[in-house]
PDB file of N, CA and C in Angstrom:
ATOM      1  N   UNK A   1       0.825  -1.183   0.000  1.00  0.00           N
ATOM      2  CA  UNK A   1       0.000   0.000   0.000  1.00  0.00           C
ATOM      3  C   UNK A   1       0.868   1.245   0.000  1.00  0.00           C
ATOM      4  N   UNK A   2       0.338   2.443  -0.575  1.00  0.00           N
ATOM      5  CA  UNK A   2       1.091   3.715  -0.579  1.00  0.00           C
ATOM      6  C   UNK A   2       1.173   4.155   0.914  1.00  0.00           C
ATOM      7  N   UNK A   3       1.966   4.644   0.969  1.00  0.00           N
ATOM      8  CA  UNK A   3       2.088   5.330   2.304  1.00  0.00           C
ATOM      9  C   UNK A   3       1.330   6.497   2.538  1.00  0.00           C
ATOM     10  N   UNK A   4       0.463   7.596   1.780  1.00  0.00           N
ATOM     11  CA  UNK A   4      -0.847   8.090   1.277  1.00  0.00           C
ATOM     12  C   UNK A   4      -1.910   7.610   1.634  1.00  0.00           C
ATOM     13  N   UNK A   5      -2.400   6.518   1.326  1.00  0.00           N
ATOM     14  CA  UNK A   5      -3.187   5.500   2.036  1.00  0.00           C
ATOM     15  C   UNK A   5      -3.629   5.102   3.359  1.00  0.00           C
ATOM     16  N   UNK A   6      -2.177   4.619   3.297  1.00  0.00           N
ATOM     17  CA  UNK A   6      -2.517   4.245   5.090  1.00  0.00           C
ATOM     18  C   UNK A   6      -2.226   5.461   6.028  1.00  0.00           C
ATOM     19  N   UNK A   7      -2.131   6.614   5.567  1.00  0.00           N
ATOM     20  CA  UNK A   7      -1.991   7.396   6.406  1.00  0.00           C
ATOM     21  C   UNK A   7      -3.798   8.106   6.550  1.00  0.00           C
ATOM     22  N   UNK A   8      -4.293   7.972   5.136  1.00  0.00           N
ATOM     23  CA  UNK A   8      -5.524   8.020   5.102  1.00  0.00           C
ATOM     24  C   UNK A   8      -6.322   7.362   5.693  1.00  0.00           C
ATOM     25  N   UNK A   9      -6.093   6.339   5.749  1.00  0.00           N
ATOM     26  CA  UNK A   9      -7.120   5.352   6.312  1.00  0.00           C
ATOM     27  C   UNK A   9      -7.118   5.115   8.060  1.00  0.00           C
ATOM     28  N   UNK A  10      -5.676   5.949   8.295  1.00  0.00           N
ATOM     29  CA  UNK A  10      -5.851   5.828   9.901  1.00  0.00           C
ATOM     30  C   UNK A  10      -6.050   7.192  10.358  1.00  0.00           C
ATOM     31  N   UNK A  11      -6.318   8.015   9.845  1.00  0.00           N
ATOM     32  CA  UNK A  11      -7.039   9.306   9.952  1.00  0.00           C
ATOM     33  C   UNK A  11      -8.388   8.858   9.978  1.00  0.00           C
ATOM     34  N   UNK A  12      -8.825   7.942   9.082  1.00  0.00           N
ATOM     35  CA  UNK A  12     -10.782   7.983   8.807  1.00  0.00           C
ATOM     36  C   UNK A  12     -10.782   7.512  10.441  1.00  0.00           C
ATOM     37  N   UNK A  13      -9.682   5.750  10.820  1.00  0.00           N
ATOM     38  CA  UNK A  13     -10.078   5.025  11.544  1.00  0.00           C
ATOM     39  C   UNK A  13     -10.159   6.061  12.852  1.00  0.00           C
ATOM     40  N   UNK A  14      -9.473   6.691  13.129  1.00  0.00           N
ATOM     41  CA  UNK A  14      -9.338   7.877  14.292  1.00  0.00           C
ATOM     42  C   UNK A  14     -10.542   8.706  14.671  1.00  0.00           C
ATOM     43  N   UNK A  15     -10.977   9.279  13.405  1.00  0.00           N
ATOM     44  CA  UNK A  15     -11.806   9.874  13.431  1.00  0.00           C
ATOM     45  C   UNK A  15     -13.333   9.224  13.820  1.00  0.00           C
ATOM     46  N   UNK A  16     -13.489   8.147  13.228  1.00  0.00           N
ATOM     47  CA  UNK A  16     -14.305   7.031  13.660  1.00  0.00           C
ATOM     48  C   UNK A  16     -14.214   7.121  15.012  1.00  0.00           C
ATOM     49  N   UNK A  17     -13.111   6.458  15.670  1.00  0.00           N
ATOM     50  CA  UNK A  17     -13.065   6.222  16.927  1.00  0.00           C
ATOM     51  C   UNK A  17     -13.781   7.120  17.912  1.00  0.00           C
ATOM     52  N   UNK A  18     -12.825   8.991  17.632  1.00  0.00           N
ATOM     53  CA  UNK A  18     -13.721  10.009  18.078  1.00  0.00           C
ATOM     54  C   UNK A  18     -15.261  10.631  18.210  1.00  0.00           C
ATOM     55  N   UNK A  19     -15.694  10.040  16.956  1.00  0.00           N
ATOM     56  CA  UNK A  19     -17.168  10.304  16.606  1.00  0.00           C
ATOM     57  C   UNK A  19     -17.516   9.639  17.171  1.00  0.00           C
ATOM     58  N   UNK A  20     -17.259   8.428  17.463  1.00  0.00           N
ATOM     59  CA  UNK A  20     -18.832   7.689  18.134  1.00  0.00           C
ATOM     60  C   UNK A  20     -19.526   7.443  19.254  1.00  0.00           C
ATOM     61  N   UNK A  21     -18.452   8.083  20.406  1.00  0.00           N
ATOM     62  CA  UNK A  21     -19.198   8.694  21.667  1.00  0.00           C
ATOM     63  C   UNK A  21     -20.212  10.030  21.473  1.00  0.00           C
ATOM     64  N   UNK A  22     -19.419  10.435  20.587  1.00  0.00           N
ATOM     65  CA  UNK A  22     -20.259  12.134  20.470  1.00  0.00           C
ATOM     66  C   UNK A  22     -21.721  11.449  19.516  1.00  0.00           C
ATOM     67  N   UNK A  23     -21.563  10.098  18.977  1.00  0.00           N
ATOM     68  CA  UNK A  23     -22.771  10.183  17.993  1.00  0.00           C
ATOM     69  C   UNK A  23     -23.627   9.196  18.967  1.00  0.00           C
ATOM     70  N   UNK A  24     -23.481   8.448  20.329  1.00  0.00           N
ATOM     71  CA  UNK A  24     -23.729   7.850  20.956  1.00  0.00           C
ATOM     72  C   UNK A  24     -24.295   8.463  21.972  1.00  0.00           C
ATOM     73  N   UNK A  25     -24.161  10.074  22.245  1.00  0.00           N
ATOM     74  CA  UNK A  25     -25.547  10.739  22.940  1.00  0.00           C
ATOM     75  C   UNK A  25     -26.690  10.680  22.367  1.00  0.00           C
ATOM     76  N   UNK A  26     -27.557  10.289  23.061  1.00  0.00           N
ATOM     77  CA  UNK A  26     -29.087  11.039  22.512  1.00  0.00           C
ATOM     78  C   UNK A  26     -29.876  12.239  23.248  1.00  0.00           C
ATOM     79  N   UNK A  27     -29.232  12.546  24.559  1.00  0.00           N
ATOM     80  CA  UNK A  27     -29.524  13.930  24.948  1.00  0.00           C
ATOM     81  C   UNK A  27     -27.986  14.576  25.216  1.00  0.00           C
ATOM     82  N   UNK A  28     -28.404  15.900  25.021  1.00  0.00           N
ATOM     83  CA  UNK A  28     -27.237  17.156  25.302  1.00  0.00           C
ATOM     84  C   UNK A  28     -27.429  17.409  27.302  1.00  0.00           C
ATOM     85  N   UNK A  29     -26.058  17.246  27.121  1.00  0.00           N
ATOM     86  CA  UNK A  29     -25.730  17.671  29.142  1.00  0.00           C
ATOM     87  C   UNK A  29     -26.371  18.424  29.090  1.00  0.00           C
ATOM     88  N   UNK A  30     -26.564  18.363  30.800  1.00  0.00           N
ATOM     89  CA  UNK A  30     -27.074  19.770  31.210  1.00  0.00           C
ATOM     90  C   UNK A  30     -25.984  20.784  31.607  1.00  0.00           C
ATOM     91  N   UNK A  31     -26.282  22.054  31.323  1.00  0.00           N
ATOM     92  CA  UNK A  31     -24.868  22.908  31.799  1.00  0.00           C
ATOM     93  C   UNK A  31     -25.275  23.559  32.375  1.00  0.00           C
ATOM     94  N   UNK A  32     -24.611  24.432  33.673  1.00  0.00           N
ATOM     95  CA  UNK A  32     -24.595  24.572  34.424  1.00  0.00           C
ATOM     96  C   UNK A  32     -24.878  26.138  34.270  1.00  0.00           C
ATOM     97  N   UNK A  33     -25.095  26.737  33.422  1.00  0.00           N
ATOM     98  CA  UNK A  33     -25.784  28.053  32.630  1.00  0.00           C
ATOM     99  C   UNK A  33     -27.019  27.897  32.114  1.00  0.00           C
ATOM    100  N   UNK A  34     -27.536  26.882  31.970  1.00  0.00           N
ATOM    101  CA  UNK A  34     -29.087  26.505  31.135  1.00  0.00           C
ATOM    102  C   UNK A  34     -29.733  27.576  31.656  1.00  0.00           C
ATOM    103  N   UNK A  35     -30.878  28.033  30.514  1.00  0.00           N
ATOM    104  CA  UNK A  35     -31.880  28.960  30.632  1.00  0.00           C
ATOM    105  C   UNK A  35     -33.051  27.754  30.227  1.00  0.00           C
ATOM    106  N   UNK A  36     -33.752  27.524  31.592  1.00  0.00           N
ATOM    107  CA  UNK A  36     -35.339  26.909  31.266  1.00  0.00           C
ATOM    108  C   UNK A  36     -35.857  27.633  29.984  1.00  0.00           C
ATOM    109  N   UNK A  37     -36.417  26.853  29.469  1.00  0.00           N
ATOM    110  CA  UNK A  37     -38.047  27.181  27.873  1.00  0.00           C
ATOM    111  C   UNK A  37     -38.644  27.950  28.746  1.00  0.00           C
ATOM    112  N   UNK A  38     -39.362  29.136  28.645  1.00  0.00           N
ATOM    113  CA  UNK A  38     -40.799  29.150  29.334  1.00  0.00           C
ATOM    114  C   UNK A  38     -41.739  28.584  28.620  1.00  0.00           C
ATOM    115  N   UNK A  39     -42.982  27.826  29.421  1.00  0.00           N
ATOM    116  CA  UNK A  39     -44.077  27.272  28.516  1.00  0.00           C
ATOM    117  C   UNK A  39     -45.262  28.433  28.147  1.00  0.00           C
ATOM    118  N   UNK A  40     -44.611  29.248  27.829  1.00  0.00           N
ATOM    119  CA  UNK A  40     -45.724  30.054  27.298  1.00  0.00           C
ATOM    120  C   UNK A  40     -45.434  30.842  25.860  1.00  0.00           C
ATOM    121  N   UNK A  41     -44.089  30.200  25.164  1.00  0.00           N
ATOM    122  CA  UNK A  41     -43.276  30.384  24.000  1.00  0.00           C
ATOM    123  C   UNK A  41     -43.422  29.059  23.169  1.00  0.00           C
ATOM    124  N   UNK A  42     -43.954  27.878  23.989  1.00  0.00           N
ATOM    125  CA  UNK A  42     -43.181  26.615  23.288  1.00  0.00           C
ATOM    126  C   UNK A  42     -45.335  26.443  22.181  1.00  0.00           C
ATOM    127  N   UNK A  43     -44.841  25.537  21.528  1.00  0.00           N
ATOM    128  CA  UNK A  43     -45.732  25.529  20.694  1.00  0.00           C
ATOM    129  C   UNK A  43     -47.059  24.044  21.580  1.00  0.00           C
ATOM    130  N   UNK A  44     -48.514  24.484  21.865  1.00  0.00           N
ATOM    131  CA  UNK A  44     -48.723  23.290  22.911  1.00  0.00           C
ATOM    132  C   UNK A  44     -49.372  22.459  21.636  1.00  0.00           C
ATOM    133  N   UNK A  45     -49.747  21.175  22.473  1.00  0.00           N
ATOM    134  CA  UNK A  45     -50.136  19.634  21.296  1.00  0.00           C
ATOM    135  C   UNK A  45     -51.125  20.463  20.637  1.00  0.00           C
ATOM    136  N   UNK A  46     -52.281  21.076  21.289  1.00  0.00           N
ATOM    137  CA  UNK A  46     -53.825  21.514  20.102  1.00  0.00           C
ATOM    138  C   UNK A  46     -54.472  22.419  20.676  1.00  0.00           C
ATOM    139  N   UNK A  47     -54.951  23.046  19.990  1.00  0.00           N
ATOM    140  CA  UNK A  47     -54.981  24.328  20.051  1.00  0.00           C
ATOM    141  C   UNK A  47     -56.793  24.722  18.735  1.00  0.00           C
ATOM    142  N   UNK A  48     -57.636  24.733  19.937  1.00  0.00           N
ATOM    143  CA  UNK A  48     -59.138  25.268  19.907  1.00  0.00           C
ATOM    144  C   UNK A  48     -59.298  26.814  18.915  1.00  0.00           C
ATOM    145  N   UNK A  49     -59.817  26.743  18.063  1.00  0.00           N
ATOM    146  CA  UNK A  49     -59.761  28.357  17.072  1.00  0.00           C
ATOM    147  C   UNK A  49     -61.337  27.872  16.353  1.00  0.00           C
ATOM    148  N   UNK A  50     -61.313  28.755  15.895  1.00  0.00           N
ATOM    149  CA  UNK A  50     -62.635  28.741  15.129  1.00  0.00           C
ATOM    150  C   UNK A  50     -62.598  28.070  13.715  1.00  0.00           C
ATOM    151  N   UNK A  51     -61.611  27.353  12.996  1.00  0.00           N
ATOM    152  CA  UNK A  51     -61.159  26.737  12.394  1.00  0.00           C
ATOM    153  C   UNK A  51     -61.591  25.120  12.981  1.00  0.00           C
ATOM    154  N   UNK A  52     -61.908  25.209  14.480  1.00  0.00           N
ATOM    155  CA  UNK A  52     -61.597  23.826  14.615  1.00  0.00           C
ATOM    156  C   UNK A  52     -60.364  23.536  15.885  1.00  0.00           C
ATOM    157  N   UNK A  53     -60.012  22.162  15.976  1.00  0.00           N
ATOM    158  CA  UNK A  53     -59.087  21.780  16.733  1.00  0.00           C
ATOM    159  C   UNK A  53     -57.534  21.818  15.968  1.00  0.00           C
ATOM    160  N   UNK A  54     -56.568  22.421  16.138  1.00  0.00           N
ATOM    161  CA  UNK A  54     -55.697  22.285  15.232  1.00  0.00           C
ATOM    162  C   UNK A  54     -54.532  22.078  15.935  1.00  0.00           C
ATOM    163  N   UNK A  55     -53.764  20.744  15.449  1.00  0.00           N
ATOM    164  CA  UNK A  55     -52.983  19.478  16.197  1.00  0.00           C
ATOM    165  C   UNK A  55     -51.489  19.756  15.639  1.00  0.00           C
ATOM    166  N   UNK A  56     -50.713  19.629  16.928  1.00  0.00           N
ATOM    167  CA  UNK A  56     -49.577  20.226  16.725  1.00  0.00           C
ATOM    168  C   UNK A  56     -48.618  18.897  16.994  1.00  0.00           C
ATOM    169  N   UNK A  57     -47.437  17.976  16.654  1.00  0.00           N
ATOM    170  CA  UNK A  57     -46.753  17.137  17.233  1.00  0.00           C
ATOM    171  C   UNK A  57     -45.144  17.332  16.899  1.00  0.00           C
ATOM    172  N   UNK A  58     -44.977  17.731  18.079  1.00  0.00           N
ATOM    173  CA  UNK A  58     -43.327  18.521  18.220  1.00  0.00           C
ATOM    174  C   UNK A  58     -43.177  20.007  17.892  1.00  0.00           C
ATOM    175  N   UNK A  59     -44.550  20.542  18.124  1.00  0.00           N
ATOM    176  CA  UNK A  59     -43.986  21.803  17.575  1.00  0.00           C
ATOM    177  C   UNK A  59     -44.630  22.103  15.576  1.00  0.00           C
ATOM    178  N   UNK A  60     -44.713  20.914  15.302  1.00  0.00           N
ATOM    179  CA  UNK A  60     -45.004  20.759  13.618  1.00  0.00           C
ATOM    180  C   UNK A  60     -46.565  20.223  13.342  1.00  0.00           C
ATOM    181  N   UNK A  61     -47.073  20.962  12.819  1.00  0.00           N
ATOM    182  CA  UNK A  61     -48.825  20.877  12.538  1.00  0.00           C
ATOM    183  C   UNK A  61     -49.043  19.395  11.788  1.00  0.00           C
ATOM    184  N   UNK A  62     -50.003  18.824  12.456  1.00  0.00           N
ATOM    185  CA  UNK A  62     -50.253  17.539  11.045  1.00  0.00           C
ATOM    186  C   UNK A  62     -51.000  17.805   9.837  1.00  0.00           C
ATOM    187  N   UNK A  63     -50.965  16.957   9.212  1.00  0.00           N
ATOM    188  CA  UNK A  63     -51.158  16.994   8.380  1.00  0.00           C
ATOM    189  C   UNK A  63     -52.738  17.669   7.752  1.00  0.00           C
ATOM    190  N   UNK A  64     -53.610  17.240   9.029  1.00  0.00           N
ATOM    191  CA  UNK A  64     -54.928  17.696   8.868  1.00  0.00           C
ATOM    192  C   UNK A  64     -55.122  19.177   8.884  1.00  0.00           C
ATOM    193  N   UNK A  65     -54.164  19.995  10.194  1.00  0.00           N
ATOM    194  CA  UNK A  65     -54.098  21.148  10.344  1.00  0.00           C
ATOM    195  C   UNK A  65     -53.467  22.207   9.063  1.00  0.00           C
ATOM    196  N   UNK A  66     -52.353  21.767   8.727  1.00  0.00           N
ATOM    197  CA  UNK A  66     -52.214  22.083   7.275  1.00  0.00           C
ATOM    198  C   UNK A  66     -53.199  22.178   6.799  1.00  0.00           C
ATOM    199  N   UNK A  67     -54.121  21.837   6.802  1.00  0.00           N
ATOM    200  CA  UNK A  67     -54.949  21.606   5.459  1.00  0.00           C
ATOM    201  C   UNK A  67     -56.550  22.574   5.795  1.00  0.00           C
ATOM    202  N   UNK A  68     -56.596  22.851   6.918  1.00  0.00           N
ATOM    203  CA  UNK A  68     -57.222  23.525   7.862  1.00  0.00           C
ATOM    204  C   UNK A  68     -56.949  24.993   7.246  1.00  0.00           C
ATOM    205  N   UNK A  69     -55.639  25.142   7.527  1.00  0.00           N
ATOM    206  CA  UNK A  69     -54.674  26.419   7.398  1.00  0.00           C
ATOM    207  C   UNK A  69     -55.108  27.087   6.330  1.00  0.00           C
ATOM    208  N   UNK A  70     -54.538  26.188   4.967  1.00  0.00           N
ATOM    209  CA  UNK A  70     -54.780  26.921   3.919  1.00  0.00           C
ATOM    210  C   UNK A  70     -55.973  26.657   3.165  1.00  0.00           C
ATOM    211  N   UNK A  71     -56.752  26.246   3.699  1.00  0.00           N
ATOM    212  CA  UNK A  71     -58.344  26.425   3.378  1.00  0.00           C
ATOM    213  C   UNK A  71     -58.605  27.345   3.966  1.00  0.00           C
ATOM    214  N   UNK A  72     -58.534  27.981   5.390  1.00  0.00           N
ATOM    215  CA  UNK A  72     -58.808  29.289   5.640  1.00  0.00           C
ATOM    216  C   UNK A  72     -58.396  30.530   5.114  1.00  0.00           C
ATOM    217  N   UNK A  73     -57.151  29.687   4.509  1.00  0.00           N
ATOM    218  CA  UNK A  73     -56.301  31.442   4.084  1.00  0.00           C
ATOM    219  C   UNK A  73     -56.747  31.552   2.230  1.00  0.00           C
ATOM    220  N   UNK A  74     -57.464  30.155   1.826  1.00  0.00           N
ATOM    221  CA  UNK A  74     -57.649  30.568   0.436  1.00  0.00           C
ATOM    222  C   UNK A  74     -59.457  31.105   1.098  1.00  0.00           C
ATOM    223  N   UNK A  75     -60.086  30.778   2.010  1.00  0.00           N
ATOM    224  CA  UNK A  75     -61.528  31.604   2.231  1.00  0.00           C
ATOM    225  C   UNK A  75     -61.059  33.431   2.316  1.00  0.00           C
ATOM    226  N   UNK A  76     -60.289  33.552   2.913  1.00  0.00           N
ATOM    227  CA  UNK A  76     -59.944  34.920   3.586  1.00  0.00           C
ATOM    228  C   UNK A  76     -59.282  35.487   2.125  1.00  0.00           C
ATOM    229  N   UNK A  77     -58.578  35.211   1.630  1.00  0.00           N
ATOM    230  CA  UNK A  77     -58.141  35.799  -0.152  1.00  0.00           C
ATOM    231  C   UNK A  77     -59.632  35.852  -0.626  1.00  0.00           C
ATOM    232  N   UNK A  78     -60.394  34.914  -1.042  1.00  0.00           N
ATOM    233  CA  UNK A  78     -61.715  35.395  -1.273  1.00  0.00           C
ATOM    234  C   UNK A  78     -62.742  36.411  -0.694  1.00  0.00           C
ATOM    235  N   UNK A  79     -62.980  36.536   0.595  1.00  0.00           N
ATOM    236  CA  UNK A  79     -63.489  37.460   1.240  1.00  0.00           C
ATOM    237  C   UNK A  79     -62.270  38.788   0.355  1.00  0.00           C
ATOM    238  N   UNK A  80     -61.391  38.547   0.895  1.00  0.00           N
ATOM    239  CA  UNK A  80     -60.535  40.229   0.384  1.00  0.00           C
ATOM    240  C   UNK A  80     -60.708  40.472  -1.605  1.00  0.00           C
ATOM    241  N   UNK A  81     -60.760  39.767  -2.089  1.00  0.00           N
ATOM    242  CA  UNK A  81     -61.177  39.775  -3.252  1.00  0.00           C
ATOM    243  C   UNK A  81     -62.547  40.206  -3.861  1.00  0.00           C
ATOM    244  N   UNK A  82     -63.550  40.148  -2.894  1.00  0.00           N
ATOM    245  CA  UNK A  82     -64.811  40.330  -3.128  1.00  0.00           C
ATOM    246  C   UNK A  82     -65.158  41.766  -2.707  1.00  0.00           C
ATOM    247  N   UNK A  83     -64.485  41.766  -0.937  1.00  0.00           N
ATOM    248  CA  UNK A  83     -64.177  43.449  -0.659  1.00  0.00           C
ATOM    249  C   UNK A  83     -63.286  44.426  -1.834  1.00  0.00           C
ATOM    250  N   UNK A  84     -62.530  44.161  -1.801  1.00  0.00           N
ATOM    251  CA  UNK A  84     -61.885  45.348  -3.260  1.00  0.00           C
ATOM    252  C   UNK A  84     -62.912  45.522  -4.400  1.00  0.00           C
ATOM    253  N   UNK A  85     -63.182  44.573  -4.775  1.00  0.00           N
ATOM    254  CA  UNK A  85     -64.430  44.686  -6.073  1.00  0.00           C
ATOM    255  C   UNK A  85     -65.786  45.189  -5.822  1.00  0.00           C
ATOM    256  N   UNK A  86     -66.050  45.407  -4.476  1.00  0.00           N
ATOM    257  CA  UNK A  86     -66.928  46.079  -4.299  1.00  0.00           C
ATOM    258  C   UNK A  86     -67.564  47.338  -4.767  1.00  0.00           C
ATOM    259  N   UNK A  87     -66.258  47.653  -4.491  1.00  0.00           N
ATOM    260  CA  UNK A  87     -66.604  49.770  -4.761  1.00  0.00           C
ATOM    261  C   UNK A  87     -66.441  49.572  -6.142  1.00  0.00           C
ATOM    262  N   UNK A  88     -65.814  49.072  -7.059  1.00  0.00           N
ATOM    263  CA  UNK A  88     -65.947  48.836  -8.610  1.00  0.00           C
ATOM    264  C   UNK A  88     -67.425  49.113  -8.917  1.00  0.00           C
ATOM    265  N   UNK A  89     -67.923  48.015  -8.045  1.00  0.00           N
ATOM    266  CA  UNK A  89     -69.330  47.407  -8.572  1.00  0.00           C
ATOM    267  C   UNK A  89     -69.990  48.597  -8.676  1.00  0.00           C
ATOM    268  N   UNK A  90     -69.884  49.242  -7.402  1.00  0.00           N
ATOM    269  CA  UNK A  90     -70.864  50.177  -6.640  1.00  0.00           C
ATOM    270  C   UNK A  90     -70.775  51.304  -7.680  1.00  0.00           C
ATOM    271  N   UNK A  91     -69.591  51.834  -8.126  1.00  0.00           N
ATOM    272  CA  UNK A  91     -69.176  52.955  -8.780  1.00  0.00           C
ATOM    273  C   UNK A  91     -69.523  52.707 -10.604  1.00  0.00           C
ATOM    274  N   UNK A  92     -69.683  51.393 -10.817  1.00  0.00           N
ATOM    275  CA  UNK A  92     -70.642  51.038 -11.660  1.00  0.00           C
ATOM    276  C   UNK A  92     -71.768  51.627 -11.482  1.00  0.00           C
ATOM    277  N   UNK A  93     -72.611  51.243 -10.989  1.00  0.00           N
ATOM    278  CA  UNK A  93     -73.883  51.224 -10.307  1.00  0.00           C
ATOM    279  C   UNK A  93     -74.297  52.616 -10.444  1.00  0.00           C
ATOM    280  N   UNK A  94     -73.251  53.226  -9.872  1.00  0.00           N
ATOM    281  CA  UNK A  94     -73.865  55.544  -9.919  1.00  0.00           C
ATOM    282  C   UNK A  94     -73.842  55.582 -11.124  1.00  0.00           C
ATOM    283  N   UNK A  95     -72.460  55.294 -11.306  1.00  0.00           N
ATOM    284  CA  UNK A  95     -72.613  55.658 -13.490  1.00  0.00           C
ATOM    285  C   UNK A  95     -73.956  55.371 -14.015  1.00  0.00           C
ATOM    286  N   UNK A  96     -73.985  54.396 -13.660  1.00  0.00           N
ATOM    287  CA  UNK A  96     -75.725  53.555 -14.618  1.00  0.00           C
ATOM    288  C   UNK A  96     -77.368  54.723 -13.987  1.00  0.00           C
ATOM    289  N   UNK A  97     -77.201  54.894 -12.647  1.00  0.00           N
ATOM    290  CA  UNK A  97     -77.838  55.651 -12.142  1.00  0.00           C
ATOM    291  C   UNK A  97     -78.040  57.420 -12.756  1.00  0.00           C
ATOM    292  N   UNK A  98     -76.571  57.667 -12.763  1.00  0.00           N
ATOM    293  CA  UNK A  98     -76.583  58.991 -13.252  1.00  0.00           C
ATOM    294  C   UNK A  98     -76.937  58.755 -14.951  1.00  0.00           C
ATOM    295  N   UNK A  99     -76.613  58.382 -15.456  1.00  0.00           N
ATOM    296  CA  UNK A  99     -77.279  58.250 -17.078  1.00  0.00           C
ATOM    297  C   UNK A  99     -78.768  58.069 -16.841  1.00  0.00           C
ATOM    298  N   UNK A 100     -79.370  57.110 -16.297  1.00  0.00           N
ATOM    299  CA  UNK A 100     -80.555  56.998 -16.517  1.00  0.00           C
ATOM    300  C   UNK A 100     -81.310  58.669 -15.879  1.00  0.00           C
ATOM    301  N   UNK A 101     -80.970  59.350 -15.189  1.00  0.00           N
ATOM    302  CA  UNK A 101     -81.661  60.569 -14.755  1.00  0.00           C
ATOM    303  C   UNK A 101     -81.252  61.375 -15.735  1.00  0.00           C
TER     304      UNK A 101
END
């Protein structure tokens, strides 16, 4: 083998070695500076609106709530779509008024 090589390959093996305590946590220490979450920032499981019940898991909406979401937000583009065109209509409407007098 080149001497390139095995100098490579006992770099990976090293590095291996090092990683796999650090990849062998599944929680982070506690340190001795920690700032508690407050629970009044964190996102809770479900959450009551006029939409309905809308279900949160980890923080991330399911799938139903999604779907909740932007059905409300394509109703509410419609409502605002119908408001702007209003005064169109209306300002139609005098025109047609004032001709006929």
């Amino acid at each position: 083998m080149k001497p390139h090589l095995i100098s490579c390959l006992l770099n990976l093996a090293l590095l291996g070695v090092f990683a796999l305590p650090v990849a062998a946590q599944t929680e982070s220490p506690k340190m001795k500076m920690t700032t508690e979450i407050p629970s009044d920032i964190t996102t809770p499981d479900k959450i009551d609106t006029r939409l309905g019940t809308l279900k949160f898991d980890g923080g991330y909406p399911d799938a139903e709530t999604v779907q909740k979401v932007y059905d409300n937000l394509d109703f509410q583009r419609g409502v605002d779509v119908f408001l702007n065109s209003l005064q169109g209509a209306s300002l139609v409407a005098m025109r047609r008024g004032l001709r006929e007098i």
